[in-house]
N, C-alpha and C. Protein backbone atom coordinates (compact mmCIF):
# COMPACT_ATOMS: atom_id res chain seq x y z
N UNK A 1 77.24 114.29 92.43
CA UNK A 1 78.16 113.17 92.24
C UNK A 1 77.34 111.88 92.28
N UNK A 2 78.03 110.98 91.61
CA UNK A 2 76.91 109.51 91.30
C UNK A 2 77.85 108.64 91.94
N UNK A 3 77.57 107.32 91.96
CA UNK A 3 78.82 106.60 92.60
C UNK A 3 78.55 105.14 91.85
N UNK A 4 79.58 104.72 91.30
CA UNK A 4 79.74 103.48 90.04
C UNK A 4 80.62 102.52 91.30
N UNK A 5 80.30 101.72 90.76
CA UNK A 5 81.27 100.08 91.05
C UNK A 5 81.93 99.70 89.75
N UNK A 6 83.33 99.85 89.75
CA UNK A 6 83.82 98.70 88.59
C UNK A 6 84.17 97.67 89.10
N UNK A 7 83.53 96.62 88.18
CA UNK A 7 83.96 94.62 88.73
C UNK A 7 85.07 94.35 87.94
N UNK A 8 85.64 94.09 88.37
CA UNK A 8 87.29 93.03 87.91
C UNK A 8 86.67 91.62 87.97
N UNK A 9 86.56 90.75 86.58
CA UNK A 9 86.26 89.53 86.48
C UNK A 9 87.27 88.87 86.01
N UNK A 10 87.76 87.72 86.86
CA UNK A 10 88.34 86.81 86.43
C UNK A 10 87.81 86.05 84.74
N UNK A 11 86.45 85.78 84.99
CA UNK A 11 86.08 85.31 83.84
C UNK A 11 84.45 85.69 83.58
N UNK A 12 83.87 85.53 82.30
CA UNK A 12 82.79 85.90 81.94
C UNK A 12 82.38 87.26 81.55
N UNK A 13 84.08 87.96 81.07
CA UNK A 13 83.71 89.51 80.14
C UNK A 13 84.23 89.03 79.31
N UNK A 14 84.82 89.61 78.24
CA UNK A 14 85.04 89.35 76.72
C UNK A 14 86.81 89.10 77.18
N UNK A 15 87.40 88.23 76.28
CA UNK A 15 88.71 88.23 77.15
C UNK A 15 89.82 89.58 76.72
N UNK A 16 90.26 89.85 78.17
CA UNK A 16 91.51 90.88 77.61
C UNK A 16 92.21 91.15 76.63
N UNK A 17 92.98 91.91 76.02
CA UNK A 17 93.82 91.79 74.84
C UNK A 17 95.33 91.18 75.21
N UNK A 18 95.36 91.08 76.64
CA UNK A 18 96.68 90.42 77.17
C UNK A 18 96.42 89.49 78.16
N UNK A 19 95.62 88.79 77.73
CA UNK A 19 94.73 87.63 78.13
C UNK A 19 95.79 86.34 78.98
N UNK A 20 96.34 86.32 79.82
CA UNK A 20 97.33 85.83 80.64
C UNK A 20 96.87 85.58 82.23
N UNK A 21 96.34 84.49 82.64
CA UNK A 21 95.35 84.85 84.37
C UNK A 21 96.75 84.95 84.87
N UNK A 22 96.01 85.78 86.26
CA UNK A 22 97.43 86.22 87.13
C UNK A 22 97.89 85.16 87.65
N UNK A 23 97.69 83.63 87.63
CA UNK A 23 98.47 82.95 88.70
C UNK A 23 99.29 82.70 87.73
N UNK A 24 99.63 83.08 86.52
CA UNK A 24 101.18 82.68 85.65
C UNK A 24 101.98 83.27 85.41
N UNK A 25 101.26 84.76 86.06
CA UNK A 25 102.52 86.02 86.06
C UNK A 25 103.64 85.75 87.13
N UNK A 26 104.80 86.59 86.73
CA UNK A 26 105.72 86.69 87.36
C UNK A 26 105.44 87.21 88.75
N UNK A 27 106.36 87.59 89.70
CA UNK A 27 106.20 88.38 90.91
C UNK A 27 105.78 89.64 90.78
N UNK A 28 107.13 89.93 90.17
CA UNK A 28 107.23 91.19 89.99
C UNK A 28 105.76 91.72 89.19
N UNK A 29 105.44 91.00 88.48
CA UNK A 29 104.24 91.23 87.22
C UNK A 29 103.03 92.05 88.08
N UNK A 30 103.12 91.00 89.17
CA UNK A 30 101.87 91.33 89.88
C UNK A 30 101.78 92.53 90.71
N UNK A 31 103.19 92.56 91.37
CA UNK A 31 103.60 93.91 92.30
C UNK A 31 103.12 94.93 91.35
N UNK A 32 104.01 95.05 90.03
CA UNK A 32 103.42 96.10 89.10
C UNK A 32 102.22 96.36 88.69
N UNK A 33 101.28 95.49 88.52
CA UNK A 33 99.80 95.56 88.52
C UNK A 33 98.86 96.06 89.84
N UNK A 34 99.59 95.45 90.99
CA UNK A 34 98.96 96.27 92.07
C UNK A 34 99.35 97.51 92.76
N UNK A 35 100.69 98.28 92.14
CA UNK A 35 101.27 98.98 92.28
C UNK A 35 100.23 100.07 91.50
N UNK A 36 99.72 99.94 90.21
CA UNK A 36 99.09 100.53 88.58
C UNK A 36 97.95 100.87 89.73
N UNK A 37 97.36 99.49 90.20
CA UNK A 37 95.60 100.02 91.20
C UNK A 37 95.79 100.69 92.59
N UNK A 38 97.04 100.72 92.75
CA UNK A 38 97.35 101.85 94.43
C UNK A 38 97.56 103.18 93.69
N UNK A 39 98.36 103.30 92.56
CA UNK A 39 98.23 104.47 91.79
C UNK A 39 97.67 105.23 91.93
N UNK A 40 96.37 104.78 90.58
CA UNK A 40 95.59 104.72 90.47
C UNK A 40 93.91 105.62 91.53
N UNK A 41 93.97 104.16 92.67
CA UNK A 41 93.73 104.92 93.66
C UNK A 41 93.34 106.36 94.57
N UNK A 42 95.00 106.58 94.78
CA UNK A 42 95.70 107.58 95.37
C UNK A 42 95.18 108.74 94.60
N UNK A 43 95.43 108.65 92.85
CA UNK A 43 95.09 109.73 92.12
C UNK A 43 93.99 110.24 92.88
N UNK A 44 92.45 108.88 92.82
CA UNK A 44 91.37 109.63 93.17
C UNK A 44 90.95 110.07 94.29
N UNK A 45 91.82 109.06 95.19
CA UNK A 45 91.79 109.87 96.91
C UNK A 45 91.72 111.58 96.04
N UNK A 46 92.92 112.09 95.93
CA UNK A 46 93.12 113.51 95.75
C UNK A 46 92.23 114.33 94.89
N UNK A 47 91.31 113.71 93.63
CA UNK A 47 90.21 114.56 93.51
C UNK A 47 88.91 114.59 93.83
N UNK A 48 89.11 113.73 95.06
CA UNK A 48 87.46 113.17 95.75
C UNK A 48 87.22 112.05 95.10
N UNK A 49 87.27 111.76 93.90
CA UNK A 49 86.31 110.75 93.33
C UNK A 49 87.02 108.73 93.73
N UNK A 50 87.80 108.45 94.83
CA UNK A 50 87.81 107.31 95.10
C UNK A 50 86.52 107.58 96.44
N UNK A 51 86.08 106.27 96.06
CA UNK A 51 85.68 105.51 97.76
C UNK A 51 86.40 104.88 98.59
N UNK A 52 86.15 103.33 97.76
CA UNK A 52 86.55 102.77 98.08
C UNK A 52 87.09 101.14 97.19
N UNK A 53 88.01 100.96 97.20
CA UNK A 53 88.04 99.15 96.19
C UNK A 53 89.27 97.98 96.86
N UNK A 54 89.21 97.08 96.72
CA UNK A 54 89.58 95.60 97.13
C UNK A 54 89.30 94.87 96.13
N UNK A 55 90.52 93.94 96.48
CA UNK A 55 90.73 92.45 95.25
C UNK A 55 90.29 91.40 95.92
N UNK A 56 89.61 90.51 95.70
CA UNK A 56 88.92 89.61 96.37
C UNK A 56 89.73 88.15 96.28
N UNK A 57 89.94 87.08 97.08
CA UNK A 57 90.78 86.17 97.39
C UNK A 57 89.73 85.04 97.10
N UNK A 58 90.08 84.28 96.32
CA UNK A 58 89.35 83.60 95.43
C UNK A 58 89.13 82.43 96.12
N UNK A 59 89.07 82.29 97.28
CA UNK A 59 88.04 81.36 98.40
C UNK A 59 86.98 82.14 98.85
N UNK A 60 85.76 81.18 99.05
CA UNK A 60 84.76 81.69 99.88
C UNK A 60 83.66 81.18 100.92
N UNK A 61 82.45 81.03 101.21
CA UNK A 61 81.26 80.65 101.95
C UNK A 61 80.36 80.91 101.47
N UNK A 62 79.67 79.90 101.34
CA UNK A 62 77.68 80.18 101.28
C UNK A 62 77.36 80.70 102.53
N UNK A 63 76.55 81.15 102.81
CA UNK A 63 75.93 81.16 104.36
C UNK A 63 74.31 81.78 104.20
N UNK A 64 73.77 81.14 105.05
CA UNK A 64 72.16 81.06 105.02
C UNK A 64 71.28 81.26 106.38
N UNK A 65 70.55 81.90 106.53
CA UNK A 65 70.24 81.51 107.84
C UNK A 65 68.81 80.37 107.78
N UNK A 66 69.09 79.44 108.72
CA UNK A 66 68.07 78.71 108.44
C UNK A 66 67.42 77.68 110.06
N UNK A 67 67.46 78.83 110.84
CA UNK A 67 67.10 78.68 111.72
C UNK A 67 67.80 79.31 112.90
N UNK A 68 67.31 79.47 114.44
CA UNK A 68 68.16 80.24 115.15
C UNK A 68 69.17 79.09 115.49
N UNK A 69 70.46 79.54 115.40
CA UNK A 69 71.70 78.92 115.55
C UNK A 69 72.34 77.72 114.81
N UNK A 70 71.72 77.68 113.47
CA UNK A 70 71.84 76.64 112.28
C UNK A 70 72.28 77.52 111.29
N UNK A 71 73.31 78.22 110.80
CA UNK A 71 73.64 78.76 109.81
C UNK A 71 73.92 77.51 108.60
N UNK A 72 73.83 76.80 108.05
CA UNK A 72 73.99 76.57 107.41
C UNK A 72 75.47 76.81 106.40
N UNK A 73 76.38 76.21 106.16
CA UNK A 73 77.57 76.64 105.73
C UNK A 73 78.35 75.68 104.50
N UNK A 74 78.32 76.26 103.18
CA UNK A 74 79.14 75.29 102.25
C UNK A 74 79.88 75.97 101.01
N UNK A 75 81.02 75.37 100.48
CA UNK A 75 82.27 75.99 100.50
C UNK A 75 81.48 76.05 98.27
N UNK A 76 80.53 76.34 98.15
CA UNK A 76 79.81 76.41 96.66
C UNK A 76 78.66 76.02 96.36
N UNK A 77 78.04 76.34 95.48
CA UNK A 77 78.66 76.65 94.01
C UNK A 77 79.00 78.32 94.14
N UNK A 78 80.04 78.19 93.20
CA UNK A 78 80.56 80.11 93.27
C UNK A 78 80.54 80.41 92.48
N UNK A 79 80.04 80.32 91.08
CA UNK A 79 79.87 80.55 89.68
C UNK A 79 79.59 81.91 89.87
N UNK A 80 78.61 82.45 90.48
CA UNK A 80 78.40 84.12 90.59
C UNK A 80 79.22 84.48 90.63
N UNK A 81 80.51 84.26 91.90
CA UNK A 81 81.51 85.03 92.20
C UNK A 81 82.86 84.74 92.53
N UNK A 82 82.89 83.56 93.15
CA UNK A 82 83.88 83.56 93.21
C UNK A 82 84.63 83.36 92.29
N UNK A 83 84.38 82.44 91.25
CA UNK A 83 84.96 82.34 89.69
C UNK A 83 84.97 83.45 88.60
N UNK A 84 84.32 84.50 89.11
CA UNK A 84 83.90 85.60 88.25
C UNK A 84 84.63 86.71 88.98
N UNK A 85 84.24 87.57 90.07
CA UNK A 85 84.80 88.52 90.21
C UNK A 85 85.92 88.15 90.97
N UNK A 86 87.32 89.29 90.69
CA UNK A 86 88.55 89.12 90.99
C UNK A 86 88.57 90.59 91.91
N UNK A 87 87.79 91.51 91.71
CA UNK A 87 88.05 92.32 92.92
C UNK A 87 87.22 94.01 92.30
N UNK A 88 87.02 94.82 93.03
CA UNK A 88 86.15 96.16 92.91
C UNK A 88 86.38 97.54 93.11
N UNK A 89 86.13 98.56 92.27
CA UNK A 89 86.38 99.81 93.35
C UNK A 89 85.07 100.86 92.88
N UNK A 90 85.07 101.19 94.07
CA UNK A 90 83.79 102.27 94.04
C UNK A 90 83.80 103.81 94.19
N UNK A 91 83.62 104.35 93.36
CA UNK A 91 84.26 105.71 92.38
C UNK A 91 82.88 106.81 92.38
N UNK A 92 83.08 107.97 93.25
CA UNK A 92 81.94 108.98 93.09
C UNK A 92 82.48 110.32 91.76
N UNK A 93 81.93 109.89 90.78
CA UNK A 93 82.04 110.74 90.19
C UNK A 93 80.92 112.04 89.40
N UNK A 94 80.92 113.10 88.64
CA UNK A 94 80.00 114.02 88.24
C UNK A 94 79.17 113.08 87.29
N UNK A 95 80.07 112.61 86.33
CA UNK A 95 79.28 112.21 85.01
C UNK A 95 79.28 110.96 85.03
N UNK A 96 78.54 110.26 83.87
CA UNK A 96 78.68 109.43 83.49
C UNK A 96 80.00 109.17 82.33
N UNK A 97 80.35 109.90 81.62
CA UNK A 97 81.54 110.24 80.94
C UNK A 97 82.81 109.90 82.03
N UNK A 98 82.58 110.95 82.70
CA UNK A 98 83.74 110.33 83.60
C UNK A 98 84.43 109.13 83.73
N UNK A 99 82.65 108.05 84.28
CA UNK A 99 82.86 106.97 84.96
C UNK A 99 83.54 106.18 83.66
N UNK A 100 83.42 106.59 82.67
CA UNK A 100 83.26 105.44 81.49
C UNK A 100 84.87 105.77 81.53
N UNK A 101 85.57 107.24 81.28
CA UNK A 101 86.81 107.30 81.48
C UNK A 101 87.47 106.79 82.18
N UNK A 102 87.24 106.84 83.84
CA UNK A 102 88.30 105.98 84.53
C UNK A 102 88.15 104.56 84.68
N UNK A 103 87.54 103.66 84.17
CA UNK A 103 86.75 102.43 83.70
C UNK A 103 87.75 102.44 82.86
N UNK A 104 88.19 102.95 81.41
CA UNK A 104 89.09 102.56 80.48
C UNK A 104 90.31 102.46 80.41
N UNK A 105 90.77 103.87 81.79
CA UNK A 105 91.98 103.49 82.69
C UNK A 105 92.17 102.84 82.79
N UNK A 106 92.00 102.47 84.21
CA UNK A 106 91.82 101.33 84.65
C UNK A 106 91.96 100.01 84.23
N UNK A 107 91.41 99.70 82.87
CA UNK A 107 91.55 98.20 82.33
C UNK A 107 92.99 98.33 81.48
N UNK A 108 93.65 99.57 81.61
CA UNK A 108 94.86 99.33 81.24
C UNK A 108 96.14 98.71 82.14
N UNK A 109 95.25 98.45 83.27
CA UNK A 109 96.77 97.94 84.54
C UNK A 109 97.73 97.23 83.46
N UNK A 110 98.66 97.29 84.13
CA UNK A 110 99.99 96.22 82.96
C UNK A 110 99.46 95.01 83.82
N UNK A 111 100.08 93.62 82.68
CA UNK A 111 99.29 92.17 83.32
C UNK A 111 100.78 91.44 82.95
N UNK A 112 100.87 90.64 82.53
CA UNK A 112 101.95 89.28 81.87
C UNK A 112 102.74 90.37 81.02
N UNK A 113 104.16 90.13 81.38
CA UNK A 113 104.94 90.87 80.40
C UNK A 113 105.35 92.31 80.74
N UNK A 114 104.38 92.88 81.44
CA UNK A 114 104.11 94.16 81.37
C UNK A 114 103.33 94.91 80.86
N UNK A 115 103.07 94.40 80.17
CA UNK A 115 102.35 95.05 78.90
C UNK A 115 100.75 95.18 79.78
N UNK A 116 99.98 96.53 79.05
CA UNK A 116 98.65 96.44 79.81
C UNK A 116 97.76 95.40 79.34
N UNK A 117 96.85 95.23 80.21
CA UNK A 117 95.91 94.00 79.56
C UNK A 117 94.54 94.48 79.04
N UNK A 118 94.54 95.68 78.93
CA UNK A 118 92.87 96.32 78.44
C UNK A 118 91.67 95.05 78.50
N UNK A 119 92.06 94.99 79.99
CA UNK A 119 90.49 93.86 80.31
C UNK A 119 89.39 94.63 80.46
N UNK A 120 88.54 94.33 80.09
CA UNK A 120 86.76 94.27 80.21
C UNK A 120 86.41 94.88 81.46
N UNK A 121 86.18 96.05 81.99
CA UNK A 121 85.70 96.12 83.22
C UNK A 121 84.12 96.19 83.36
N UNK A 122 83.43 95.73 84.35
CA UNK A 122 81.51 96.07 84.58
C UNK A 122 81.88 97.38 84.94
N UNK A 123 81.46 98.11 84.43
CA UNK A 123 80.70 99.84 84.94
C UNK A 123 79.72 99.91 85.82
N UNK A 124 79.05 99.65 87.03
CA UNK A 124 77.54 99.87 87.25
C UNK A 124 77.27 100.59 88.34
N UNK A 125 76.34 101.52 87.80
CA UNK A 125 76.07 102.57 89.36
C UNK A 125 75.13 101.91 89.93
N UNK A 126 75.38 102.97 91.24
CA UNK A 126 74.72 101.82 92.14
C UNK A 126 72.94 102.62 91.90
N UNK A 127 72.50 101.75 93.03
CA UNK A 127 70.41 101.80 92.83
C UNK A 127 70.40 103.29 92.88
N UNK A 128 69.41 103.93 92.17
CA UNK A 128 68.69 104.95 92.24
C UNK A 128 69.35 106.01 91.91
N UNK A 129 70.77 105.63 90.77
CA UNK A 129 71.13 106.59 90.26
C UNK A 129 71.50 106.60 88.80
N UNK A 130 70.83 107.65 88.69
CA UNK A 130 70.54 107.62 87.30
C UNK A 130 71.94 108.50 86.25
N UNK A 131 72.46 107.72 85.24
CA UNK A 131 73.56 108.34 84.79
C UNK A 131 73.15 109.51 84.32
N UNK A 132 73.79 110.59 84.59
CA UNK A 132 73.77 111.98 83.73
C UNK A 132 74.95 111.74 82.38
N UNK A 133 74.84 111.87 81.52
CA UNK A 133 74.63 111.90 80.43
C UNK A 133 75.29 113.09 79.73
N UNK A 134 76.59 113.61 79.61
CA UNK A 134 76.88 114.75 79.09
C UNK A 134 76.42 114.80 77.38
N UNK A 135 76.12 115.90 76.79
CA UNK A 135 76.40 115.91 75.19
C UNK A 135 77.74 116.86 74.83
C-alpha cells in the first residue's frame, strides 16, 4: 500500500467546471458538500484505504523560532497556503490507478446549486514512494 495526499485548493489549480467559491453557497450547499466528503470518507474507513483528511479554516500563523523564548509571530504572507489550500485527505492505497480514481471522485463533491464541481485535485504521494504503475 502507498499513501497519497489529495490538496483541495481554493485557488491556483485550473478552475472547476462549477467554479462558485464556497462563501456564496447556500447552507444547505455546503452541508451537502461536506456531507459528499464524510461519505466519501466512511466508504474508505471500510476498505482500509482512508487515513486521514481535514478542511482547513482559512486563518493562520507564521511562526519561527528565533531564539530561546522569541518565537517570532505574524498573521502572513499566506500565498502558499492559506490562500491556496482549502483542506486534505490522506488515502493508503495499492496502486497508483487507484489513487488517480478516488482523486476523480472526489472532485465530484456537489458545490453551488448542487451540481458537482469537478475541481482540480493535487494527487501527491508522500517521500519515498514510488507510484506502482498498473498496465
Amino acid at each position: 500500500m502507498a499513501k497519497y495526499l489529495l490538496l483541495k485548493h481554493y485557488r491556483g489549480a485550473p478552475a472547476a467546471v462549477n467554479d462558485v467559491p464556497m462563501d456564496q453557497w447556500a447552507p444547505e450547499e455546503i452541508s451537502a458538500h461536506v456531507q459528499y466528503m464524510n461519505d466519501f470518507a466512511a466508504r474508505l474507513e471500510k476498505t482500509g484505504e482512508f487515513v486521514d483528511g481535514q478542511a482547513l479554516a482559512p486563518e493562520g500563523t507564521w511562526v519561527r523560532y528565533d531564539g530561546e523564548g522569541r518565537p517570532p509571530v505574524t498573521d502572513g504572507p499566506f500565498a502558499e497556503t492559506k490562500d491556496l489550500i482549502a483542506g486534505w485527505m490522506v488515502i493508503d492505497v495499492d496502486t497508483y490507478e487507484r489513487a488517480v480514481e478516488l482523486a476523480g471522485e472526489l472532485s465530484a463533491a456537489p458545490g453551488a446549486g448542487g451540481k458537482p464541481i469537478h475541481e482540480w485535485l493535487e494527487l501527491r504521494p508522500f517521500l519515498g514512494v514510488k507510484p506502482t504503475i498498473t498496465e
